[in-house]
Protein backbone atom coordinates (compact mmCIF):
# COMPACT_ATOMS: atom_id res chain seq x y z
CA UNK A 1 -35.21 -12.14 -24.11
CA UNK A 2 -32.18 -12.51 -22.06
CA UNK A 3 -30.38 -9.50 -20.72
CA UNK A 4 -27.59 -9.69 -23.79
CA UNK A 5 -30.78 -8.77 -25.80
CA UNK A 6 -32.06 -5.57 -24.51
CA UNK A 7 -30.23 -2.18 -25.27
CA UNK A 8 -27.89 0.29 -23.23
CA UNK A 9 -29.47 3.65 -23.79
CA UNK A 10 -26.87 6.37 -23.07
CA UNK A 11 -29.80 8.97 -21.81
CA UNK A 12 -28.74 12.48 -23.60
CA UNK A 13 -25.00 10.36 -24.17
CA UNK A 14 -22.68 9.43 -21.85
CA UNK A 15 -22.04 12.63 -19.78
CA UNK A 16 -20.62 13.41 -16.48
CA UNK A 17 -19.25 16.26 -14.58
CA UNK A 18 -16.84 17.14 -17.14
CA UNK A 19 -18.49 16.13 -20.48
CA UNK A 20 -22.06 17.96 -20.98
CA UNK A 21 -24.78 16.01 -21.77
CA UNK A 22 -26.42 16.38 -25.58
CA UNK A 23 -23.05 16.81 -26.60
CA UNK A 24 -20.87 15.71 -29.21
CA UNK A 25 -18.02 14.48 -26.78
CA UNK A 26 -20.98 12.65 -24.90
CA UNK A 27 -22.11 10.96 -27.47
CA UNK A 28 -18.59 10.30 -28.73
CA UNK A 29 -17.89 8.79 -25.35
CA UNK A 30 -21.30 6.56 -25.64
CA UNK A 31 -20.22 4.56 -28.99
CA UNK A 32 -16.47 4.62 -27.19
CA UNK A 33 -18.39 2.51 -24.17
CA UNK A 34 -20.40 0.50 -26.26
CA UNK A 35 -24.10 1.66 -26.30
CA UNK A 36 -26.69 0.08 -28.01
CA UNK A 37 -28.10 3.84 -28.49
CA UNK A 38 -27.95 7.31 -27.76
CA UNK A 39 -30.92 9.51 -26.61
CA UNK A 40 -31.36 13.23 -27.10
CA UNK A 41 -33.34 15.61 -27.43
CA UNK A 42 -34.50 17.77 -30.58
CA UNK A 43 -35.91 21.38 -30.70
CA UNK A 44 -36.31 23.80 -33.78
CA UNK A 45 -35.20 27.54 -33.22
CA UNK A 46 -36.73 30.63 -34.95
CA UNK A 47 -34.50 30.42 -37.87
CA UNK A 48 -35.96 26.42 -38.42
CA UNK A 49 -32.51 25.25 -37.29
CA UNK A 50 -32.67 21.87 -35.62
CA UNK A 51 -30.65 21.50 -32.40
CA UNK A 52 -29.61 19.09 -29.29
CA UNK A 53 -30.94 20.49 -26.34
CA UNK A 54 -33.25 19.84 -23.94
CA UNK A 55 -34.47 22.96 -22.15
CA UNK A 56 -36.93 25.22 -24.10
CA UNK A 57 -34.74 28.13 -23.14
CA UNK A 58 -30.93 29.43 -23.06
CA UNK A 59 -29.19 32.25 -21.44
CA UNK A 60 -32.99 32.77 -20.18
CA UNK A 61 -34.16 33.15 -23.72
CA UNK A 62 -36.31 31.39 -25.33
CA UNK A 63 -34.91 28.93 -28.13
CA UNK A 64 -38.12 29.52 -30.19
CA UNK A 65 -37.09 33.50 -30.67
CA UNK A 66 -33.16 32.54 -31.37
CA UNK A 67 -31.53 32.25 -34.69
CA UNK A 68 -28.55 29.75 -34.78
CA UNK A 69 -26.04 32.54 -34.01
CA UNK A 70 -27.43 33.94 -31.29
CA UNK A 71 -28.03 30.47 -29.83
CA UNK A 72 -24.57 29.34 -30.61
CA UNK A 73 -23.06 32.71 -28.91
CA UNK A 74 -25.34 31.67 -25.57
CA UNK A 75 -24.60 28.14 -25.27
CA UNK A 76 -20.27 28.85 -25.55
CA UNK A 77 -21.60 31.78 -22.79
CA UNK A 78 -22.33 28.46 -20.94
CA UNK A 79 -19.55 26.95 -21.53
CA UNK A 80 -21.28 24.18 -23.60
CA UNK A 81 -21.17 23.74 -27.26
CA UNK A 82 -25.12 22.94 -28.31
CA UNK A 83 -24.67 20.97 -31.85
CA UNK A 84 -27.42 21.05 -34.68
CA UNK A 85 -28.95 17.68 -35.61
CA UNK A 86 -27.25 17.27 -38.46
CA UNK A 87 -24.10 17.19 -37.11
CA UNK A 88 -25.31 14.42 -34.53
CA UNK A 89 -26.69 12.88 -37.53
CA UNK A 90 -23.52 12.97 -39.36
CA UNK A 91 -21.22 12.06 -36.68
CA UNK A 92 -23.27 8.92 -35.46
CA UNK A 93 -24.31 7.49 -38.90
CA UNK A 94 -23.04 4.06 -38.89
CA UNK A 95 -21.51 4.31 -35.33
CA UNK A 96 -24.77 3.77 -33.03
CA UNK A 97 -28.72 3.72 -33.75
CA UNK A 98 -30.46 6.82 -31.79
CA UNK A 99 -33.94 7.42 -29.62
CA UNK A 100 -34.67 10.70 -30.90
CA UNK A 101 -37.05 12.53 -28.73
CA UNK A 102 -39.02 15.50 -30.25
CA UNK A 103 -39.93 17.97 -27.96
CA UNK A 104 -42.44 20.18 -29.82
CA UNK A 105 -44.29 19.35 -32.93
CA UNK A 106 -44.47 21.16 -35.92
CA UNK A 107 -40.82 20.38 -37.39
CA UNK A 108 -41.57 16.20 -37.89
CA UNK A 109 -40.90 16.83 -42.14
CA UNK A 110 -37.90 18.24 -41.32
CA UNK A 111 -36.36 15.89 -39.21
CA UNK A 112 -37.75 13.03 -41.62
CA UNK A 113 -36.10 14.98 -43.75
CA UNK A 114 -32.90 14.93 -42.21
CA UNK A 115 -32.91 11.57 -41.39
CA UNK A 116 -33.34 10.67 -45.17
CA UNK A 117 -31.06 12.96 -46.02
CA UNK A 118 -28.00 11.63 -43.57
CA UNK A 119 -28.80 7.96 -44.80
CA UNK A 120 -30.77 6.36 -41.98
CA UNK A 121 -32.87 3.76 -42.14
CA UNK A 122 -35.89 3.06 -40.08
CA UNK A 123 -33.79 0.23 -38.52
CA UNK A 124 -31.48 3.17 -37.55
CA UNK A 125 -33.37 5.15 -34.76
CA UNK A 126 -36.60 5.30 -32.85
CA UNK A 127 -38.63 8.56 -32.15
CA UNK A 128 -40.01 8.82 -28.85
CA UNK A 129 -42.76 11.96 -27.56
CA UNK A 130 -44.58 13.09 -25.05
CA UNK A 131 -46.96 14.41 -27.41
CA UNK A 132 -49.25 11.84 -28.99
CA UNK A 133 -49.63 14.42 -31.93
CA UNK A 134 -45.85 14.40 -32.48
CA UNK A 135 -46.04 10.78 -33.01
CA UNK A 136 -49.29 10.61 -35.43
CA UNK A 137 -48.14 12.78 -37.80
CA UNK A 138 -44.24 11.04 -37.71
CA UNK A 139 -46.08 7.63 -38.30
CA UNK A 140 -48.72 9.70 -40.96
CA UNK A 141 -45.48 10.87 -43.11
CA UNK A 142 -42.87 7.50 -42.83
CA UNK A 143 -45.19 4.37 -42.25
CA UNK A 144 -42.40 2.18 -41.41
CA UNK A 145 -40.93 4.27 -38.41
CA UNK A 146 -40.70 2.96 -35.13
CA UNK A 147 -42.49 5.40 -32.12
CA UNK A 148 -42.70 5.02 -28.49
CA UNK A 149 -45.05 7.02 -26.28
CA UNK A 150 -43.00 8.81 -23.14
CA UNK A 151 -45.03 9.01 -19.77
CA UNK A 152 -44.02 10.83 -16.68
CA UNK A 153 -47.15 10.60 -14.39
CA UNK A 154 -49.41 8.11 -16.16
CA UNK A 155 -50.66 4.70 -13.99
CA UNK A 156 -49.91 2.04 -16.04
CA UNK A 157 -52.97 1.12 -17.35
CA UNK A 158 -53.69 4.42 -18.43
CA UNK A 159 -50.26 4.79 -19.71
CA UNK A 160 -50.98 1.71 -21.79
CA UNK A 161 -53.89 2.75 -23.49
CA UNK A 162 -52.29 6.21 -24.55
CA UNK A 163 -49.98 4.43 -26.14
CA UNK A 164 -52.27 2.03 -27.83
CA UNK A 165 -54.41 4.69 -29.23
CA UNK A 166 -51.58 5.90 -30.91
CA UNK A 167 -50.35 2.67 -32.00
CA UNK A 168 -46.50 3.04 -30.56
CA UNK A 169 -44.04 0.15 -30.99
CA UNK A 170 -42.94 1.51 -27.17
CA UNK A 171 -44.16 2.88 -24.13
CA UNK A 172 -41.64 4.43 -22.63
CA UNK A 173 -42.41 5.29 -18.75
CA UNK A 174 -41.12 7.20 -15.81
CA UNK A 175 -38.70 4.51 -13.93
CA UNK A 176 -41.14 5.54 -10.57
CA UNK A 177 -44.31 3.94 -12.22
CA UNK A 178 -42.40 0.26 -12.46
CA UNK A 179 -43.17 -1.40 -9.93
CA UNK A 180 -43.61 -5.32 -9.70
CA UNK A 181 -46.97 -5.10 -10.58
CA UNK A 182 -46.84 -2.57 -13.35
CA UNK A 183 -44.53 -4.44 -14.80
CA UNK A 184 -46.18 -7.71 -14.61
CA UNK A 185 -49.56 -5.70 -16.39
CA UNK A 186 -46.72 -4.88 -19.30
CA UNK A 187 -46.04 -8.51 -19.76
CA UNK A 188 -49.92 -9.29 -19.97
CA UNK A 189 -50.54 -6.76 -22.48
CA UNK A 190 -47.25 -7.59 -24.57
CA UNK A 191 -46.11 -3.82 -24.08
CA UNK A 192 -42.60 -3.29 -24.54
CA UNK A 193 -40.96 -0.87 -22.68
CA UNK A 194 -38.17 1.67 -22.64
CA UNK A 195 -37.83 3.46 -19.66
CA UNK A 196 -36.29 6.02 -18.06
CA UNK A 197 -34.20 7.16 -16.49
CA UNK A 198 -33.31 4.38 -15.02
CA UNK A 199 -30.84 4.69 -11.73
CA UNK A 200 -28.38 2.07 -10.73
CA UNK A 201 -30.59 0.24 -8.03
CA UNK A 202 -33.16 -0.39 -10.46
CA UNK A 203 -30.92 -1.99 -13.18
CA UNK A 204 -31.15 -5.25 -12.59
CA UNK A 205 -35.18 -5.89 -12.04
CA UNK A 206 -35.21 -3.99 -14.97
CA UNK A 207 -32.92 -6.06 -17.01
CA UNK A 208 -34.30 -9.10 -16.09
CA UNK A 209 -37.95 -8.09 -16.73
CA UNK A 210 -39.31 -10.30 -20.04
CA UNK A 211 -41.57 -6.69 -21.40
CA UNK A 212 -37.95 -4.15 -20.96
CA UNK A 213 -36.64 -4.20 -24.39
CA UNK A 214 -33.94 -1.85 -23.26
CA UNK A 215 -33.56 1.00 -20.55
CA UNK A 216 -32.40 4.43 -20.88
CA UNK A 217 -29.68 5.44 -18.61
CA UNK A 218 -27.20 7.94 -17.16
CA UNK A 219 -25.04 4.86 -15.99
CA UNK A 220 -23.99 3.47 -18.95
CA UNK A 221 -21.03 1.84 -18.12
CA UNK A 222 -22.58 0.46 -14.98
CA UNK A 223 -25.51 -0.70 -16.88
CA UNK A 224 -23.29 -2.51 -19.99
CA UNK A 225 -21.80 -4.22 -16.77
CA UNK A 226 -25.01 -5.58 -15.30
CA UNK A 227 -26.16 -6.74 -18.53
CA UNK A 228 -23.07 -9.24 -19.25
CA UNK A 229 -23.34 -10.16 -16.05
CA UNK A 230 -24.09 -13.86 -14.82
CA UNK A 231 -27.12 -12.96 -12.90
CA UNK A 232 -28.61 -12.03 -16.68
């Protein structure tokens, strides 16, 4: 797998100072670059409302006791406009293929649901977890979905075997556990990996390293370089 292969992964889109990230102008400005996918993040609010957002909490409130007003009203407070999933779903449908990560469990028919319902294929995305349970009852409900296991503080081998035992297509592992050697255990064991998130010094190692099938970055422009580039 050459670099030209492995994917761009604009990590919660392509945001900066001036463009929020898990936003629909970052993610507009990810398929403008030329991403191979977007990641974000997935939460369900007390009303069952799926939204973008990372943190468990708003304003200091917790997203699990908001209704979709209320949580609307706090996130313009913050000067960022939070969409739901199905507007992400809407808006990126045929534009870019996404690495949705669930935060919590409990809402995986839902966002099946959604998926179906905005057209997507399994080809179309990849759902990623921290929480093996997450991904069980995901592959339990659509057999053909792809998964990948997230890992913060996990050594590799024991990173590995997680994400055996819950049969993931991915492991997808802090950038700080990849060293040489972790990655040449990844090779053995025909893992393939999608880390994160994956700084501008570590690009290229990365790239060039046979088990990365893609890496998930803040640097997507950067990283779209390096991966044209002759050294690939």
């Amino acid at each position: 797998m050459t670099r030209r292969d492995k994917w761009v992964i604009a990590h919660r889109g392509a945001h900066s100072r001036q463009v929020p990230e898990n936003t629909m102008p970052a993610f507009q400005e990810a398929i403008r670059l030329g991403a191979s996918m977007i990641e974000f993040d997935v939460r369900r609010l007390a009303d069952s409302t799926l939204v973008v957002h990372h943190d468990a909490d708003i304003g200091g409130q917790s997203l699990a006791a908001l209704t979709w007003g209320k949580f609307h009203d706090l996130g313009s407070e913050a000067g960022k406009v939070v969409p739901t999933l199905h507007q992400v779903l809407d808006f990126c449908a045929g534009r870019i293929r996404l690495l949705i990560e669930v935060k919590e469990a409990g809402f995986e028919p839902e966002l099946l649901d959604a998926l179906f319902a905005a057209r997507y294929a399994v080809r179309d995305y990849i759902a990623i977890s921290f929480l093996p349970e997450v991904l069980h009852e995901l592959r339990h409900r659509q057999p053909g979905i792809r998964i990948g296991l997230l890992t913060e503080r996990k050594a590799v081998d024991d990173a590995i075997e997680a994400m055996q035992a819950v049969q993931a297509d991915f492991l997808c592992p802090s950038v700080d556990r990849l060293d040489a050697a972790s990655l040449a255990r990844c090779a053995r064991a025909a893992v393939r990996l999608l880390p994160w998130t994956v700084r501008r010094l570590d690009l290229d190692r990365l790239l060039d390293a046979e088990c990365v099938a893609g890496v998930i970055t803040e640097d997507v422009a950067f990283a779209l370089q390096r991966q044209t580039s002759e050294l690939g």
